[in-house]
Protein backbone atom coordinates (compact mmCIF):
# COMPACT_ATOMS: atom_id res chain seq x y z
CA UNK A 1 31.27 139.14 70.71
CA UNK A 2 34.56 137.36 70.18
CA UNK A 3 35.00 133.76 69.92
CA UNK A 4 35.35 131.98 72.85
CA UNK A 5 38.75 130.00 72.52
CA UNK A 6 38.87 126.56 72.04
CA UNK A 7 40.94 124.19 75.02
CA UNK A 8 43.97 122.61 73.24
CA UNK A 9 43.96 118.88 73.55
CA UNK A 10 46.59 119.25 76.16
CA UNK A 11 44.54 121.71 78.18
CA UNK A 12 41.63 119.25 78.00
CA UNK A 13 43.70 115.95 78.85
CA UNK A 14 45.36 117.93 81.97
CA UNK A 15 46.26 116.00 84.61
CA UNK A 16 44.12 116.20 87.69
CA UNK A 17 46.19 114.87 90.14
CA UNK A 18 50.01 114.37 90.18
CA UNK A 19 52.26 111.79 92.67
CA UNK A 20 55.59 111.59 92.61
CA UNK A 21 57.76 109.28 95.37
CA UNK A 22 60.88 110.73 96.62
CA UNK A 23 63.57 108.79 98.28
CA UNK A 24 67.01 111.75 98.50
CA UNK A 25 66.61 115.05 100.10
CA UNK A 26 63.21 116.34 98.02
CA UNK A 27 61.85 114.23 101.63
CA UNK A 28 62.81 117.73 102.79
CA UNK A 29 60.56 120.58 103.79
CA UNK A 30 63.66 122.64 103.29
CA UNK A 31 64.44 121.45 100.08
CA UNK A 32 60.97 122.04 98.65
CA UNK A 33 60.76 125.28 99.77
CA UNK A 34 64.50 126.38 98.20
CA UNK A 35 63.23 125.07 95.31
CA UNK A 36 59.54 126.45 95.14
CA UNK A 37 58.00 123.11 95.29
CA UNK A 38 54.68 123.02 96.63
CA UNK A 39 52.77 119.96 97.60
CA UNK A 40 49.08 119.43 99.14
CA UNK A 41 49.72 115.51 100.57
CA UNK A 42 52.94 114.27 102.29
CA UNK A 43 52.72 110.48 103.25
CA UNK A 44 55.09 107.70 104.24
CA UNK A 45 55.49 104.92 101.36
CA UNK A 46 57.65 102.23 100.07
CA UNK A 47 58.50 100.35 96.66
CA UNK A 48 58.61 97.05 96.55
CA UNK A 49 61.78 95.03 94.75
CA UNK A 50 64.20 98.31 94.47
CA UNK A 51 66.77 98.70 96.43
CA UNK A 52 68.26 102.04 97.81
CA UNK A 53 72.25 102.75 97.09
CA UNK A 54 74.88 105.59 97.04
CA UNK A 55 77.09 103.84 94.91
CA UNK A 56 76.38 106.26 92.12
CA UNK A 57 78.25 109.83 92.17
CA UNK A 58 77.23 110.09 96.40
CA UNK A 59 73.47 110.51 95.63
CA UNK A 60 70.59 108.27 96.75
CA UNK A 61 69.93 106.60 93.80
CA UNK A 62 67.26 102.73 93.06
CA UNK A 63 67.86 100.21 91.22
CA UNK A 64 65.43 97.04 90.34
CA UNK A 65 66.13 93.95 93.14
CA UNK A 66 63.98 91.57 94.17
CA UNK A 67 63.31 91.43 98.06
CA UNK A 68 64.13 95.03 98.62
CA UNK A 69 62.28 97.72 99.64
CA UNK A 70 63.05 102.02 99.01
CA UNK A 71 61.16 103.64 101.63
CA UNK A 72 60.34 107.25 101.22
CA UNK A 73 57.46 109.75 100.99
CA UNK A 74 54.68 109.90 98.39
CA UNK A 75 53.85 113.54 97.37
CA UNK A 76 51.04 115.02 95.98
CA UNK A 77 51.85 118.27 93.60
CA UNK A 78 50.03 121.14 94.27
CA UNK A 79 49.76 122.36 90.35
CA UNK A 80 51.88 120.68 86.97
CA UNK A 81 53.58 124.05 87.57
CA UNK A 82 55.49 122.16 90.52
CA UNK A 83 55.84 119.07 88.52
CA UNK A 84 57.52 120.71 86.12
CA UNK A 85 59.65 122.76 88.49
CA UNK A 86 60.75 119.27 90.13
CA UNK A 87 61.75 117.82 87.05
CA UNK A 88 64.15 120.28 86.20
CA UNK A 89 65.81 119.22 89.38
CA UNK A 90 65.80 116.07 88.97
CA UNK A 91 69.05 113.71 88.02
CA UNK A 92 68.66 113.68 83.85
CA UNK A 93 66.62 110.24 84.67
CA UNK A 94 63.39 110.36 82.81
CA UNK A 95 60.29 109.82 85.55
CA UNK A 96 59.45 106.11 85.28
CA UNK A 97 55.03 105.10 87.00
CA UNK A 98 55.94 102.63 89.44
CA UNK A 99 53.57 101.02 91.85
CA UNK A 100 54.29 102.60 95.44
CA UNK A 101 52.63 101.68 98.90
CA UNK A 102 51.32 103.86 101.26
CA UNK A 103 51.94 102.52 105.03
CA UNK A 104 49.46 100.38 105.53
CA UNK A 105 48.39 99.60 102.21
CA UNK A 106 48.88 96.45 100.12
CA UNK A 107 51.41 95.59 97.32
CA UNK A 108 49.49 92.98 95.69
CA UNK A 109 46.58 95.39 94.82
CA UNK A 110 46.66 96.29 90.94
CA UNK A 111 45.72 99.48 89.11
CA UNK A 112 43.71 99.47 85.78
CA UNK A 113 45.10 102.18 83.43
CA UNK A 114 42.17 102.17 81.62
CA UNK A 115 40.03 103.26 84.58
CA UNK A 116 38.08 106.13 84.57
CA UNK A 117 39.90 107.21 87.65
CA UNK A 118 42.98 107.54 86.04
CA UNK A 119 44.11 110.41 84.45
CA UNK A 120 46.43 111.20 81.01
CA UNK A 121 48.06 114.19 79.22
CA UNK A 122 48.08 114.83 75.41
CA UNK A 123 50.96 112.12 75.21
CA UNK A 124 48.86 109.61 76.81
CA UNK A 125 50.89 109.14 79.90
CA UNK A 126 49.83 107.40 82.94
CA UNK A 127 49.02 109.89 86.18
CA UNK A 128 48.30 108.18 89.58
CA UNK A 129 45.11 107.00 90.58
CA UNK A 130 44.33 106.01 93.74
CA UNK A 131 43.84 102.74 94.89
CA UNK A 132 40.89 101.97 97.97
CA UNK A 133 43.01 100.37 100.94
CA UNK A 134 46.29 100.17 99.15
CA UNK A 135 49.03 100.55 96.44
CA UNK A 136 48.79 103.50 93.76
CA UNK A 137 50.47 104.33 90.89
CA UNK A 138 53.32 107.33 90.94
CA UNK A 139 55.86 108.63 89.28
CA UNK A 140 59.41 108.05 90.66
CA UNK A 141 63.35 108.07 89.41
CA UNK A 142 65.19 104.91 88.82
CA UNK A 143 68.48 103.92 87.63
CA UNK A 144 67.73 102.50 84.25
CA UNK A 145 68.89 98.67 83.09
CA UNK A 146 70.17 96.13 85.68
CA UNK A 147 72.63 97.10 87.99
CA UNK A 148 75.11 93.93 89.16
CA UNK A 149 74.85 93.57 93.02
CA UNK A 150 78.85 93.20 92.97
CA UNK A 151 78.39 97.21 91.79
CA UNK A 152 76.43 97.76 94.72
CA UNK A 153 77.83 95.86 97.20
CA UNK A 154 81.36 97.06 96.25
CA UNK A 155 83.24 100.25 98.83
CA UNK A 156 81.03 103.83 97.43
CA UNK A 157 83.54 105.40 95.32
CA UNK A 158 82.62 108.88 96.63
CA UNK A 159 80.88 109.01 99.72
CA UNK A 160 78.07 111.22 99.80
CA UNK A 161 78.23 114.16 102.22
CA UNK A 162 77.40 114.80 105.78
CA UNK A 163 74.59 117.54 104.92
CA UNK A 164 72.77 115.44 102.24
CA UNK A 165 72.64 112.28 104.33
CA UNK A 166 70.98 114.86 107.39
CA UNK A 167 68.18 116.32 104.72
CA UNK A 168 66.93 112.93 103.54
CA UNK A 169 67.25 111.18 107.21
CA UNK A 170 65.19 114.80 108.80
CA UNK A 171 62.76 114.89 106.12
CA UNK A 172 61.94 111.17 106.51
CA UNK A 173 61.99 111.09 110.18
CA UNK A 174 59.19 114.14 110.14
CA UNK A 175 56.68 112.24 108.51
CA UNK A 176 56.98 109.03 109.98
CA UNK A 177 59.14 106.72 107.73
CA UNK A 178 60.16 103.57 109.42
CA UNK A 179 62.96 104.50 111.63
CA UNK A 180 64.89 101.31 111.15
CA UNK A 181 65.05 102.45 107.50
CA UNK A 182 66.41 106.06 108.26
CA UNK A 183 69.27 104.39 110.45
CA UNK A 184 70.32 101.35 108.45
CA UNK A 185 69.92 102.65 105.15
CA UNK A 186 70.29 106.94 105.48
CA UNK A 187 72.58 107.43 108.69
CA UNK A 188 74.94 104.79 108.86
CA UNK A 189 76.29 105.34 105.31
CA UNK A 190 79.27 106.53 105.49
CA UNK A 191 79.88 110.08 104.75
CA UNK A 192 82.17 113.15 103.69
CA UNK A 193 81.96 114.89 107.33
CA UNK A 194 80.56 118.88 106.55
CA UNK A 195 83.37 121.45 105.69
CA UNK A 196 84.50 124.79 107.16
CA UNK A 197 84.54 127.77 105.40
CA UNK A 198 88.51 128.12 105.83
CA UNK A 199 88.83 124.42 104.56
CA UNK A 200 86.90 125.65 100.98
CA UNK A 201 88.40 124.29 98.14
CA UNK A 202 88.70 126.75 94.93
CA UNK A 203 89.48 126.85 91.59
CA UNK A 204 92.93 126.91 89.87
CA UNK A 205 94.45 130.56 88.88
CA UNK A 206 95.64 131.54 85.79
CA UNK A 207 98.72 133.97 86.04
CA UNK A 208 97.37 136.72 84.44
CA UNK A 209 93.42 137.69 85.63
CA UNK A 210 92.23 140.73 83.54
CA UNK A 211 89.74 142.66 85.51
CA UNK A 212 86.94 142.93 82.95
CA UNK A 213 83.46 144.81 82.59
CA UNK A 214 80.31 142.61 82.24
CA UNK A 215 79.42 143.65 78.72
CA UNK A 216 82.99 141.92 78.18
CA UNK A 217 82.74 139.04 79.35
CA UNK A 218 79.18 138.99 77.28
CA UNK A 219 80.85 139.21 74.34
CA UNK A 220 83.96 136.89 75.17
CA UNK A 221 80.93 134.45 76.00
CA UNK A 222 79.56 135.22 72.17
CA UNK A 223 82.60 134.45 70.87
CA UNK A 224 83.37 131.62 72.64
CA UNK A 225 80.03 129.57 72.10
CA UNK A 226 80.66 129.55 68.27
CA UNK A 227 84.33 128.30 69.14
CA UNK A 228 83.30 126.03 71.34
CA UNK A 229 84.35 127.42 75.19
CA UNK A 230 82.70 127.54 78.18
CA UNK A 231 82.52 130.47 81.04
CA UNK A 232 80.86 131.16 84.17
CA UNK A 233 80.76 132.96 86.89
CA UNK A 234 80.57 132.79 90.55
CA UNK A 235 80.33 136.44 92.37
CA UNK A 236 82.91 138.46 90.21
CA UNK A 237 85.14 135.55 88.96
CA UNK A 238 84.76 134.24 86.07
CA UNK A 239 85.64 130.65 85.19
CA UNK A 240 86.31 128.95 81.68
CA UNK A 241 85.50 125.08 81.80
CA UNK A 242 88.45 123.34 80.21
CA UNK A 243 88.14 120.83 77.63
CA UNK A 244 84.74 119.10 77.90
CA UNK A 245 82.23 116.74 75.95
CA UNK A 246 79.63 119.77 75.16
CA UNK A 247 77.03 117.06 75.76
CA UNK A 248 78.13 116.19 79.35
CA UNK A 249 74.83 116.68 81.21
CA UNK A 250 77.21 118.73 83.81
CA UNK A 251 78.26 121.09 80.76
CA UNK A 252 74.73 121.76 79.88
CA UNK A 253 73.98 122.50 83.22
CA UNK A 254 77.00 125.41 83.37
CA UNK A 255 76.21 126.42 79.67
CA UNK A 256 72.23 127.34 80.70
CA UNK A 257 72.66 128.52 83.82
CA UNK A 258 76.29 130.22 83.56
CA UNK A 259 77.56 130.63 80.50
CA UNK A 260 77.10 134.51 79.37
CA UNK A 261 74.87 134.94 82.70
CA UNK A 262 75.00 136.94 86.13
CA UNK A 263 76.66 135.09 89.33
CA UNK A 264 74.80 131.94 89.29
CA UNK A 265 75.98 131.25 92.99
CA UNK A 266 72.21 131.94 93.30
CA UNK A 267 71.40 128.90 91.25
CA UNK A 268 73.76 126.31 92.65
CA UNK A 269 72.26 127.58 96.02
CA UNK A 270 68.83 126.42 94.85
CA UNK A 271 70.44 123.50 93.38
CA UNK A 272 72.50 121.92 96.63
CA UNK A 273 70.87 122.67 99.35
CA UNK A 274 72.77 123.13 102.52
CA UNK A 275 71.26 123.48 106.03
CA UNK A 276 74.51 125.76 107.23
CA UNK A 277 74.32 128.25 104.80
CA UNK A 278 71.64 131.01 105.06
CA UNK A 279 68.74 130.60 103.25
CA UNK A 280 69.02 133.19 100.50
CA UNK A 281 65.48 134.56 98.83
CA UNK A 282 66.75 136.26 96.14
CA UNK A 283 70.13 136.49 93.96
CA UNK A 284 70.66 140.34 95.35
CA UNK A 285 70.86 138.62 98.92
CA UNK A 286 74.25 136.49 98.02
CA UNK A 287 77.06 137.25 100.39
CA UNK A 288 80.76 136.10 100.19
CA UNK A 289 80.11 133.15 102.31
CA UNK A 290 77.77 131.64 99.70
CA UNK A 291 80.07 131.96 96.61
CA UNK A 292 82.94 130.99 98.86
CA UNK A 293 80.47 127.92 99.44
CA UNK A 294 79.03 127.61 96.10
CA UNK A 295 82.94 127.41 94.37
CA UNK A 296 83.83 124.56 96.78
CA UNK A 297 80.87 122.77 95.74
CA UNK A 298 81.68 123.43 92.62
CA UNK A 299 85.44 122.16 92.37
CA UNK A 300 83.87 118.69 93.64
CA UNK A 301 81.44 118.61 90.96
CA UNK A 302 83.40 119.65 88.09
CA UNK A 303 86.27 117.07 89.59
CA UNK A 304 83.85 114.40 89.77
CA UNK A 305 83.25 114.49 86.34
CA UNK A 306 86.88 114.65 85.60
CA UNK A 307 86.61 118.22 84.19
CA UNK A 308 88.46 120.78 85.16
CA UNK A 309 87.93 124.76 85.30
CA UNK A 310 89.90 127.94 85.55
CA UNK A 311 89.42 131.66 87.20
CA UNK A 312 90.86 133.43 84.03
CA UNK A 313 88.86 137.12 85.16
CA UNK A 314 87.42 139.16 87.54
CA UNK A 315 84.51 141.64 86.77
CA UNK A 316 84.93 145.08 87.85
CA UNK A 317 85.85 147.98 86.20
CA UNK A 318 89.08 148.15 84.12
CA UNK A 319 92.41 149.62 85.69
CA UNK A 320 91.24 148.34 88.76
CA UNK A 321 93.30 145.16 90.40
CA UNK A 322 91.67 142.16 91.27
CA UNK A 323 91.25 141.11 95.36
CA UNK A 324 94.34 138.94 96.59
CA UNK A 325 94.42 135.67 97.22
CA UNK A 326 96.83 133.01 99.35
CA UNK A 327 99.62 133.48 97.13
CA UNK A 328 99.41 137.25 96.78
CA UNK A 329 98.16 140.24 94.16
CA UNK A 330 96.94 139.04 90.56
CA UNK A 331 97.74 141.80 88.58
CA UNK A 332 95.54 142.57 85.71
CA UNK A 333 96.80 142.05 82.22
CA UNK A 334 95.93 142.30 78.34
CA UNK A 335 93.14 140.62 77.28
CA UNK A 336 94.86 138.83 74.63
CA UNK A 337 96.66 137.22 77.22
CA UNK A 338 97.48 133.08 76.67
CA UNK A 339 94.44 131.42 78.89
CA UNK A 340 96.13 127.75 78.47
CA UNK A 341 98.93 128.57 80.82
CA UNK A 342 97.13 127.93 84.44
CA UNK A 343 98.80 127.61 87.85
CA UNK A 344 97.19 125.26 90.44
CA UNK A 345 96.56 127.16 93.66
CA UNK A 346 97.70 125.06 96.76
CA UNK A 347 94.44 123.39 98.27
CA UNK A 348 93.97 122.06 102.05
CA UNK A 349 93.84 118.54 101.05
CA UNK A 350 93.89 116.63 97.82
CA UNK A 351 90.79 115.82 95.50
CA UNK A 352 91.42 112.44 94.11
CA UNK A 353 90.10 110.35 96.00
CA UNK A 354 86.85 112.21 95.71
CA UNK A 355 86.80 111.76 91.62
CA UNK A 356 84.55 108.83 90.72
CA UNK A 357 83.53 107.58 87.59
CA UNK A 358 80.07 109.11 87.44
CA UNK A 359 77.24 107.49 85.24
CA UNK A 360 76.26 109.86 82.10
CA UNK A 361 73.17 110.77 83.55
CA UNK A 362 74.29 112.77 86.52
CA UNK A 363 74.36 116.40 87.24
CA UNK A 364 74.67 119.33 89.63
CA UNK A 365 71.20 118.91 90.90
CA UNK A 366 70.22 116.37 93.33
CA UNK A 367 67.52 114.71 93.80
């Protein structure tokens, strides 16, 4: 009879039990389920001495102050299969164990990490372990060193949007967060009102857009990850990133989900999470609506991180010519063709003001 395997050390030091306290639109039913998050406890909580701001990039980020409270919900996950899947959403911030308290529990109660209650991985971190009639130990995301309140005080350099601000204030206000939290702190931010579909912003043009195959633009990808380049692709446009820092947490993001790969329209849709668009359940279910959508959102992005990106092709098949746009046909051309030369096509309103300064650590995800 065959050996029975032995458990790994990791396998053995598994944790039972996971928390994790979320303050931006993870709060969301909708946002958990886009994202295949599952959860098996949901309760109203708050951190003591960190305070809640969208000074950062438009996101709902904390930051260590004494005399301030983050409210927020307290999750439990379902499986470390959902921990991990939250992670990868999450804002490049490692997870930080932070004491949180339930409603109706009691800050000044302390956790032994030595307990026999508590649980640890093969790397010896901390996992939450409940506390009887108060505060418990969880994992959360924090903005790291000391922020200077004259940062935080100061007029948001980007405002966050309309949508995001609805997602965190609906998820909080379904499981009972304190409602003078959700409309001092969440709805009377101020906001980037939601924007039509005819009001999309898109991408700058190059003059000449070769209609290429797929297996093409596979090996123009090849080619251009030894020199250095970076492509993507939203429905059948494809998009080279301009000059970039290749470590630029946004970068990364484009190079593993885009770079060389199908549409990932279907990604950013997991990614951002917007209420008005359809809820799409797999990538063979995208429409034009949500890579018209998905561009937009990514034009801010890319322009937040003063970046910049071209449409330099369209996939199809070769011969044919490329769908018009505002300023008439793009007619295809050789592939040798010189990508640096780039017209800007006219947008319904300018993008400066919406260009912050973002902090390293920030990417297309939200959390």
């Amino acid at each position: 009879m065959a050996e029975l395997r032995k458990k790994t050390r990791l396998e053995e030091n598994a944790p039972k039990e996971i928390f994790y306290f979320g303050y931006g639109p993870i709060v969301n039913d909708m946002v958990r389920k886009r994202r295949g998050i599952e959860v098996t406890e949901l309760k109203p909580a708050y951190v003591p001495d960190y305070r809640l701001t969208f000074s950062f990039g438009g996101t709902a980020n904390i930051v260590r102050k004494t005399g301030f409270e983050v409210h927020g919900l307290l999750m439990k996950l379902k499986s470390p299969k959902d921990w991990d899947k939250l992670r990868g959403f999450e804002a490049g911030n490692a997870p930080r164990i932070r004491t949180v308290v339930p409603y109706g529990g009691d800050s000044t109660a302390e956790t032994d990490s030595n307990s026999e209650d508590c649980h640890h991985n093969a790397d010896d971190d901390f996992f939450a372990a409940p506390i009887a009639a108060g505060a418990m130990q969880a994992y959360l995301i924090e903005m790291p060193g000391d922020v200077e309140d004259t940062l935080l005080d100061a007029p948001i350099e980007r405002l966050p949007q309309e949508r995001y601000l609805k997602l965190v204030a609906n998820g909080m206000r379904k499981y009972g967060v304190d409602e003078d939290y959700i409309t001092d702190h969440i709805e009377a931010c101020p906001f980037i009102p939601n924007r039509k579909r005819e009001d999309y912003f898109t991408f700058p043009v190059a003059k000449k857009v070769p209609v290429i195959t797929h297996a093409k633009y596979e090996e123009i990808c090849a080619r251009a990850s030894v020199e250095g380049d970076l492509y993507f692709t939203l429905g059948k446009r494809v998009f080279r990133m301009g000059e970039h820092d290749p470590a630029n947490p946004l970068a990364k993001w484009f190079e593993t989900h885009g770079h060389g790969q199908t549409d990932c329209t279907y990604m950013v849709h997991l990614t951002v999470v917007d209420p008005n668009i359809p809820l799409l359940d797999e990538p063979k279910d995208v429409t034009p609506l949500h890579v018209e959508w998905a561009e937009n959102h990514c034009v801010e992005v890319v322009e937040q991180y003063g970046m910049s990106a071209t449409r330099v092709y369209e996939i199809g098949e070769p011969g044919t010519q490329p769908p018009k746009d505002e300023e008439g046909n793009i007619k295809a051309e050789e592939l040798s063709q010189d990508l640096s030369e780039a017209s800007e096509v006219p947008r319904k309103s300018c993008l400066s003001w919406l260009c912050p300064m973002l902090g390293k650590d920030h990417h297309l995800a939200e959390q």
